[in-house]
Protein backbone atom coordinates (compact mmCIF):
# COMPACT_ATOMS: atom_id res chain seq x y z
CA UNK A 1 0.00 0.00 0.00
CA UNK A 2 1.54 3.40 -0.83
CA UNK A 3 2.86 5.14 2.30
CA UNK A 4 1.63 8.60 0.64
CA UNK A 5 -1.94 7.04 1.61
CA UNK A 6 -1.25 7.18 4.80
CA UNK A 7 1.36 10.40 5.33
CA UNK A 8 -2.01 12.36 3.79
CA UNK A 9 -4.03 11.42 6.47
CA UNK A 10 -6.57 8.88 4.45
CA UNK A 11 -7.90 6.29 5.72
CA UNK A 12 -8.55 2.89 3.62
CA UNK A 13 -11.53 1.27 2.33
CA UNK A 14 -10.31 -2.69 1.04
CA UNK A 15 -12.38 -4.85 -0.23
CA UNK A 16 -12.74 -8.00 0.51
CA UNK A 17 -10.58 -10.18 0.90
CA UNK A 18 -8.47 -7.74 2.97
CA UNK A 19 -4.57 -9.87 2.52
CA UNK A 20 -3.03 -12.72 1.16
CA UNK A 21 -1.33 -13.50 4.16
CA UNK A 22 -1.03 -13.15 7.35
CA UNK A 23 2.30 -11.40 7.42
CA UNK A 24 0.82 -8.90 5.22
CA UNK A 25 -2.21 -8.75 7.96
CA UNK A 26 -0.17 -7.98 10.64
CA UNK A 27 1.64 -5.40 8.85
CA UNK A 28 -1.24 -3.48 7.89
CA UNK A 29 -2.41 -3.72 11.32
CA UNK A 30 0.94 -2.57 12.74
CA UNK A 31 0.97 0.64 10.26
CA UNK A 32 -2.33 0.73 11.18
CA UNK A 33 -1.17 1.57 14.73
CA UNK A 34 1.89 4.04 14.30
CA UNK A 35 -0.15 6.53 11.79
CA UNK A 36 -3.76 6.52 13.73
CA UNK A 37 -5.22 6.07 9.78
CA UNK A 38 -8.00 3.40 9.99
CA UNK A 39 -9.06 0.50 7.57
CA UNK A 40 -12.49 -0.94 7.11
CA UNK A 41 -13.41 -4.17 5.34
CA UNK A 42 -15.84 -4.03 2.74
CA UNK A 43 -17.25 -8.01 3.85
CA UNK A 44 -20.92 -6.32 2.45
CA UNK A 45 -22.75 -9.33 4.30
CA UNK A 46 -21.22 -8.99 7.85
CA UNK A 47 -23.09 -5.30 7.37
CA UNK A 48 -26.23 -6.74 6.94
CA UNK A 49 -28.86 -6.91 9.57
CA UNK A 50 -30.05 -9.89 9.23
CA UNK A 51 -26.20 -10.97 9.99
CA UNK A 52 -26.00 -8.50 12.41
CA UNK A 53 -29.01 -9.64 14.70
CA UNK A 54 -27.99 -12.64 14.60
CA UNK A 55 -24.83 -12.01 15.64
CA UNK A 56 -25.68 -9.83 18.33
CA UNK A 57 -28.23 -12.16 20.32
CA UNK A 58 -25.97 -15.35 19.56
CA UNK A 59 -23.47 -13.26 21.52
CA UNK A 60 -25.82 -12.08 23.87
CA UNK A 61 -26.12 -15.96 24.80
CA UNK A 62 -29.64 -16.02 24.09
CA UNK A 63 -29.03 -19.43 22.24
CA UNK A 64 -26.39 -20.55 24.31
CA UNK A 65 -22.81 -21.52 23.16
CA UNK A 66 -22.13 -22.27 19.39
CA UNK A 67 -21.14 -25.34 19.18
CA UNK A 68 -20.54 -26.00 15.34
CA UNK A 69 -20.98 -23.98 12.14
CA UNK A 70 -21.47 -25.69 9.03
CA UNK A 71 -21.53 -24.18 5.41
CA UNK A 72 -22.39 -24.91 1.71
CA UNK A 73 -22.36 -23.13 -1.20
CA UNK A 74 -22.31 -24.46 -5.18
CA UNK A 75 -22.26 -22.28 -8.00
CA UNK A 76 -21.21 -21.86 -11.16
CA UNK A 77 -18.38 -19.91 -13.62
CA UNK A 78 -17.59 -20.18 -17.02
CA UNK A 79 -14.57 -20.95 -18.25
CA UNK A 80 -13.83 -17.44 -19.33
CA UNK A 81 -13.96 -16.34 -15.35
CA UNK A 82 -11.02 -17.84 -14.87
CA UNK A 83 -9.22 -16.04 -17.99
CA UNK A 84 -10.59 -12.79 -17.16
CA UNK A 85 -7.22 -11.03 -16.02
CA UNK A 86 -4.13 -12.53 -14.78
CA UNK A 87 -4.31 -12.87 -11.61
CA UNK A 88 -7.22 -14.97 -11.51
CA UNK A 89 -6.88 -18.71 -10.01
CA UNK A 90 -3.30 -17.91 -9.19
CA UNK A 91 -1.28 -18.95 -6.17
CA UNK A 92 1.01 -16.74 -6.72
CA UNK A 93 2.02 -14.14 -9.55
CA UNK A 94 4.82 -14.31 -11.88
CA UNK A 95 6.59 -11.68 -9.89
CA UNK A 96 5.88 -13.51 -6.40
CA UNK A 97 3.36 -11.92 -5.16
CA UNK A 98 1.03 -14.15 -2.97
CA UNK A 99 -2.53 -14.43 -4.21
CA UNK A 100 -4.41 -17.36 -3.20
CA UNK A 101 -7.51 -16.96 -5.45
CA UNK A 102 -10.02 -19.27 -5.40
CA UNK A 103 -13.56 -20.26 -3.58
CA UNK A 104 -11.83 -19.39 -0.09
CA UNK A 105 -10.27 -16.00 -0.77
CA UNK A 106 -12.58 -14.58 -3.51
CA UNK A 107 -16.13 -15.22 -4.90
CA UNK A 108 -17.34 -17.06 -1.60
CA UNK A 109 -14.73 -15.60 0.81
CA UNK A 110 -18.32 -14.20 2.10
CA UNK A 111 -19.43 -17.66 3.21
CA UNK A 112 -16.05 -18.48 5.36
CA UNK A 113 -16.22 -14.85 6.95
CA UNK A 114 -20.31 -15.16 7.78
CA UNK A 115 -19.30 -17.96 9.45
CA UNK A 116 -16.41 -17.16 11.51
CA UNK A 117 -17.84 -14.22 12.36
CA UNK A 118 -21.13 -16.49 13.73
CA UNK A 119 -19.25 -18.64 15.47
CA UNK A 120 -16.96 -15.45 17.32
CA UNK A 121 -17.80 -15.49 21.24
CA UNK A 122 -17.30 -11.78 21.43
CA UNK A 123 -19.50 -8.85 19.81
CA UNK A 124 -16.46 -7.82 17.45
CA UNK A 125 -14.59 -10.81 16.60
CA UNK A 126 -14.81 -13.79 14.19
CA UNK A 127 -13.97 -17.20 15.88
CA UNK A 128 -10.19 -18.00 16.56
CA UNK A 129 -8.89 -20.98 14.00
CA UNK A 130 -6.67 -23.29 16.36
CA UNK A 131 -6.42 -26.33 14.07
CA UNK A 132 -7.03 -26.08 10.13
CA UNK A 133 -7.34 -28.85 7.97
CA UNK A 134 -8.58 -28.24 4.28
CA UNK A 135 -9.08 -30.36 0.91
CA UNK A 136 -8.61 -27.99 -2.30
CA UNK A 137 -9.36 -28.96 -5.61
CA UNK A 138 -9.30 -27.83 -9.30
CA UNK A 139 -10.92 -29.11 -12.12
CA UNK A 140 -10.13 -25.90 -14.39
CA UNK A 141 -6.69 -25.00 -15.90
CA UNK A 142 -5.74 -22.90 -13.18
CA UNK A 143 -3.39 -23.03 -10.02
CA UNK A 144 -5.44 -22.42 -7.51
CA UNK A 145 -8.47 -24.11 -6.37
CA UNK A 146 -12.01 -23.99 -7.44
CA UNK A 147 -12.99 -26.68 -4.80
CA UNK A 148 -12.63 -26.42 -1.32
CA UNK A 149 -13.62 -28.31 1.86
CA UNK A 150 -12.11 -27.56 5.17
CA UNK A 151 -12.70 -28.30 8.95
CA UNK A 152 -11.47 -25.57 11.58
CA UNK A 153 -11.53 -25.92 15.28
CA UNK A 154 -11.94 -22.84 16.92
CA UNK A 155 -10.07 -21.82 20.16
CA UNK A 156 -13.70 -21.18 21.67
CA UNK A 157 -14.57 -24.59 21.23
CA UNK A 158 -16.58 -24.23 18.12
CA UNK A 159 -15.80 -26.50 14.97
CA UNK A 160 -16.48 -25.34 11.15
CA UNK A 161 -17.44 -27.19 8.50
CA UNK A 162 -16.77 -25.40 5.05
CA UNK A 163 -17.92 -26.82 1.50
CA UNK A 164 -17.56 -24.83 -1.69
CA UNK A 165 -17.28 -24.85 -5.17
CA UNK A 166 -17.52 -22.88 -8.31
CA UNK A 167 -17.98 -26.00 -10.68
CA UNK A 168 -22.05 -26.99 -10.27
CA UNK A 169 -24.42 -27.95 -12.47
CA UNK A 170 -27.10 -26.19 -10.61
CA UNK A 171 -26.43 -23.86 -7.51
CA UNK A 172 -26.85 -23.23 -3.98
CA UNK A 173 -26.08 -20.05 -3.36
CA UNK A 174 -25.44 -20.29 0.64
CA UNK A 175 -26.61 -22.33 3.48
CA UNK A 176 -24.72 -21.75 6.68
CA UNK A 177 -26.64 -23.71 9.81
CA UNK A 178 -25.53 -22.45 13.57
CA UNK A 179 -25.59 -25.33 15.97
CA UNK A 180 -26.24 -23.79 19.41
CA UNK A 181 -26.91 -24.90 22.52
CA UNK A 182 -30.58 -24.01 22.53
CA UNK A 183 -31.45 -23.45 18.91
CA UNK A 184 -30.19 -24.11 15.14
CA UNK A 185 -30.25 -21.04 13.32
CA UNK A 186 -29.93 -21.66 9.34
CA UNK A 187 -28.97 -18.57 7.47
CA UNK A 188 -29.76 -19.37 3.43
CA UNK A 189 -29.00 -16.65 0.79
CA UNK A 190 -27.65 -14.25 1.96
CA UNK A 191 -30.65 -12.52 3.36
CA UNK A 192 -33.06 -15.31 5.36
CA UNK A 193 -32.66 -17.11 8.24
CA UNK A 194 -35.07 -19.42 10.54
CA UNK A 195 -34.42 -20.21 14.06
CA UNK A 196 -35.59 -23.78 15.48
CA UNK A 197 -35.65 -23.40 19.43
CA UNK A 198 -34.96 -26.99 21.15
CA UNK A 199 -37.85 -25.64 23.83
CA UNK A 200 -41.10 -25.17 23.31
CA UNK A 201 -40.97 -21.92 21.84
CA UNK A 202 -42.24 -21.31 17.89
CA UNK A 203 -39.49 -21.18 15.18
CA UNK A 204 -38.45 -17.35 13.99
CA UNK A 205 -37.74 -16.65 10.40
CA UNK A 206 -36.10 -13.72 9.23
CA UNK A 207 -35.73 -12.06 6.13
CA UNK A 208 -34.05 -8.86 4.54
CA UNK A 209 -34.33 -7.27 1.43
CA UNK A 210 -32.20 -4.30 1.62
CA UNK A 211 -29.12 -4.77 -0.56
CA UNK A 212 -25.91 -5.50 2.07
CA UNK A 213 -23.67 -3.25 0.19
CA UNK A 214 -26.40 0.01 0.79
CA UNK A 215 -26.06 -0.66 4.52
CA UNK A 216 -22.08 -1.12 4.50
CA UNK A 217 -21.44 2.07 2.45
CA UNK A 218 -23.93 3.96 4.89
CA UNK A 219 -22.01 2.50 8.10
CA UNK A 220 -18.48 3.08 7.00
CA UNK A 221 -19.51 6.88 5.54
CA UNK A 222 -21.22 7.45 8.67
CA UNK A 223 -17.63 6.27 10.95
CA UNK A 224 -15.56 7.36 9.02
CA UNK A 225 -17.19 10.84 9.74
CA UNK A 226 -17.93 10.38 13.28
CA UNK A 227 -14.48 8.87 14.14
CA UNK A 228 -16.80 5.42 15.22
CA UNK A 229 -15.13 2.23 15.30
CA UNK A 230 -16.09 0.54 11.72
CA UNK A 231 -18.29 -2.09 12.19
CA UNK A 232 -15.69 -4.41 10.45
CA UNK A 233 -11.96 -3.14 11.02
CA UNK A 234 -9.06 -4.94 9.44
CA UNK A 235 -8.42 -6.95 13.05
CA UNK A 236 -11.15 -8.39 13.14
CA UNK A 237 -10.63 -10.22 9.37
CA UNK A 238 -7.30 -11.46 10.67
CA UNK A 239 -8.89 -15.29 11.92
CA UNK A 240 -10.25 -15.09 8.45
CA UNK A 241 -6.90 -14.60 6.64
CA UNK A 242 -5.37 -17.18 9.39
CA UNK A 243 -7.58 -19.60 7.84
CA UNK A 244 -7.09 -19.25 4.23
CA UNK A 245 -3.70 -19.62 5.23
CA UNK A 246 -4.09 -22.26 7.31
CA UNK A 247 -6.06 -24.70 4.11
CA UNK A 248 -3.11 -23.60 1.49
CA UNK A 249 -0.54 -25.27 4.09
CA UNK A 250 -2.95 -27.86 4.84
CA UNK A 251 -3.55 -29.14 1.21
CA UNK A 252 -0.42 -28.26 -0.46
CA UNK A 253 -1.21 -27.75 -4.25
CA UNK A 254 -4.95 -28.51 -5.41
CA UNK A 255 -5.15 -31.54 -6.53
CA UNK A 256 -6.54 -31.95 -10.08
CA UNK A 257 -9.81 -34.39 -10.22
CA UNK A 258 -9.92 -36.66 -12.69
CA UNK A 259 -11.27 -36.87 -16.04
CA UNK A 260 -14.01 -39.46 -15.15
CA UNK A 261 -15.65 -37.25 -12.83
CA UNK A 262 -15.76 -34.02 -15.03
CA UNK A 263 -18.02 -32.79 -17.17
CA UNK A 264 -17.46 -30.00 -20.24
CA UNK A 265 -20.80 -28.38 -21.09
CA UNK A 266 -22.02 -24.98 -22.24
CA UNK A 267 -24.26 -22.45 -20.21
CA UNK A 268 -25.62 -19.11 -22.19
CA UNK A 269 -23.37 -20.36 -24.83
CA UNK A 270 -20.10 -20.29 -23.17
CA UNK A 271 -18.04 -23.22 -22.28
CA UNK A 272 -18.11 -24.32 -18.82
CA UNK A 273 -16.36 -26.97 -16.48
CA UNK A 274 -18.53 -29.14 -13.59
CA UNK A 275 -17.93 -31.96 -11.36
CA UNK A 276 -20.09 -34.77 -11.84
CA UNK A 277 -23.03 -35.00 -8.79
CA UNK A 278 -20.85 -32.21 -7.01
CA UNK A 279 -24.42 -30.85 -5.46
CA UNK A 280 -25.54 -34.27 -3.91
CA UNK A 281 -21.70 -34.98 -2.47
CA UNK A 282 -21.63 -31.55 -1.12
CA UNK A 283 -24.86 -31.79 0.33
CA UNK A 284 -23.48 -34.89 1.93
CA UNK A 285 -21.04 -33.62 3.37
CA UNK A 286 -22.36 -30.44 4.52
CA UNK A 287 -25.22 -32.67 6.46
CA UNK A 288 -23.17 -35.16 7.62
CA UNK A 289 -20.51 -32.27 9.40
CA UNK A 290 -17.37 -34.09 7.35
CA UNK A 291 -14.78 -33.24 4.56
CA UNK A 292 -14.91 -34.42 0.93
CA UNK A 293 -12.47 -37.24 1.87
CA UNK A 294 -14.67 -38.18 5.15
CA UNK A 295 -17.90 -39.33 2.73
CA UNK A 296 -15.32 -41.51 0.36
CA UNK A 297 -15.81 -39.19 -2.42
CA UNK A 298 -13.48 -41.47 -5.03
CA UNK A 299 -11.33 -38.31 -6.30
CA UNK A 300 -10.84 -36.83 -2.49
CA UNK A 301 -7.49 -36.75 -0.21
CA UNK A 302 -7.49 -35.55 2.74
CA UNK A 303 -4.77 -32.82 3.93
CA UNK A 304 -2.92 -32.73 6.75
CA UNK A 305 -3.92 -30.93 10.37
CA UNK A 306 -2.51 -27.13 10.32
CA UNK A 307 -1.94 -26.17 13.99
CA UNK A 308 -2.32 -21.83 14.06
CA UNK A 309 -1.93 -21.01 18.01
CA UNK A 310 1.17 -19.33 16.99
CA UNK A 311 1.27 -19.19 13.01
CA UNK A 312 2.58 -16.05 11.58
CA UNK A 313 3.39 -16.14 8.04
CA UNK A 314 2.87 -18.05 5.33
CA UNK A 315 3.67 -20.49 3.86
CA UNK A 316 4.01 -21.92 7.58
CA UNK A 317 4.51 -25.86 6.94
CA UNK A 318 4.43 -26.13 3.48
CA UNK A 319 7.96 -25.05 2.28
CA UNK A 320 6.79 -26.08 -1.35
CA UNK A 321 5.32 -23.01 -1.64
CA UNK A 322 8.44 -21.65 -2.04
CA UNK A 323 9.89 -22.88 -4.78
């Protein structure tokens, strides 16, 4: 980021995701302290109400303690998103620079955030990844991943279970279902959620229609004026970054799926790439609280547990990276 930025007194607006890595995180956040300049993350869903009451009574302990998270989304890309500049399903770039593009750290980076920031014990914190473990997978020509599943224990005591995928035949845009104590909230779309008490009380649903991003540009404008504390500040994105991290150690390099289980068809004329049944196995998965590899999916591996108590740059275990 150019120092000039700051040394003019501006503060940042970045949207999402905020870093590569978490070196880069804790840099920003560093800077962040020495000039007094702020940064807000543009995450438009964490803005939302519907996100926002939820988030606020879970921590309230209305529900009692959150006890596992589990999220799904499928969707669907041509091939021509992934040739559409050249950073796109990269790793890295020809010059070094970390990217990690892909379902985790781009186009559904919404879906991991909604649900660390659910599972967060505190009013303005996402959950705290202690163990990672992640499966990524490509099926296009890229180096990066377009298929993810990943487990994440939480230092609260709260376990994630993360599904995605950009190569579906038909698509579910977002299901993320809050295991509580006392209820199971299930938060679908983006904007509706219904909340099944274990009592005898009568099951809430919710639903918003505002657009997310109308609310977010209204509540940074409005602290960024006021000098209030944005509603989502770079440190509280850093157990977000932590995790992307955490799955790019924990898989090593995607691993390609085979032939058999892809399928090359056209949408609105252009070419596109899908994974044979990929709804049904997700939906597995995502029911069942496992990893691709868990259900015996025939082109799964699993990856290997990422420990992040005290993880500070990446690539942490997974000196391949490097070269």
């Amino acid at each position: 980021m150019p120092g000039n930025v700051w040394s003019r007194g501006f503060e940042v607006f970045l949207e999402k995701p905020p870093v590569p890595t978490i070196q880069q995180m804790d840099d920003l956040i560093e800077l962040e302290e020495q000039t007094g300049r702020r940064v807000a993350v543009l995450f438009q869903y964490l803005y939302s109400g519907i996100v926002q009451t939820l988030k606020r009574r879970i921590v309230s302990g209305e529900f009692g303690q959150v006890r596992r998270v589990r999220s799904l989304a499928a969707w669907q890309r041509p091939d021509a998103y992934f040739r559409r500049n050249h950073w796109c399903g990269t790793v890295r770039t020809s010059c070094g620079e970390w990217v990690l593009d892909g379902t985790l750290n781009n186009p559904q980076a919404h879906v991991l955030s909604n649900s660390l920031y659910l599972a967060g014990s505190q009013a303005d914190q996402m959950a705290y990844p202690l163990v990672v473990e992640a499966e990524l997978y490509r099926v296009h020509e890229i180096e990066s991943e377009d298929t993810s599943s990943m487990r994440i224990v939480c230092e609260n005591g709260c376990v994630l279970i993360h599904n995605t995928t950009l190569c579906s035949a038909s698509e579910v845009r977002s299901e993320t279902v809050v295991e509580c104590e006392r209820a199971t909230i299930t938060y679908r779309n983006f904007n509706q959620a219904q909340i099944v008490f274990k009592d005898s009380r009568q099951a809430e649903f919710l639903e918003e229609s505002e657009d997310p991003r109308m609310e977010m540009l209204r509540d940074v404008a409005f602290c960024f004026e006021t000098g209030r504390p944005y509603k989502v500040p770079l440190s509280l994105c850093r157990p977000f970054t932590l995790c992307v991290n955490g799955a790019f150690d924990s898989s090593g390099e995607p691993a390609d799926i085979d032939p058999a289980h892809v399928v090359k068809s056209r949408h609105n004329g252009l070419p596109i790439t899908l994974i044979k049944d990929i709804v049904p196995i997700m939906q597995r998965a995502h029911s069942s609280c496992q990893l691709l590899s868990e259900i015996q999916v025939p082109w799964a591996r699993r990856g290997r547990p990422i420990v992040m108590k005290e993880y500070s740059s990446f690539p942490g275990q997974r000196v391949s990276w490097e070269s």
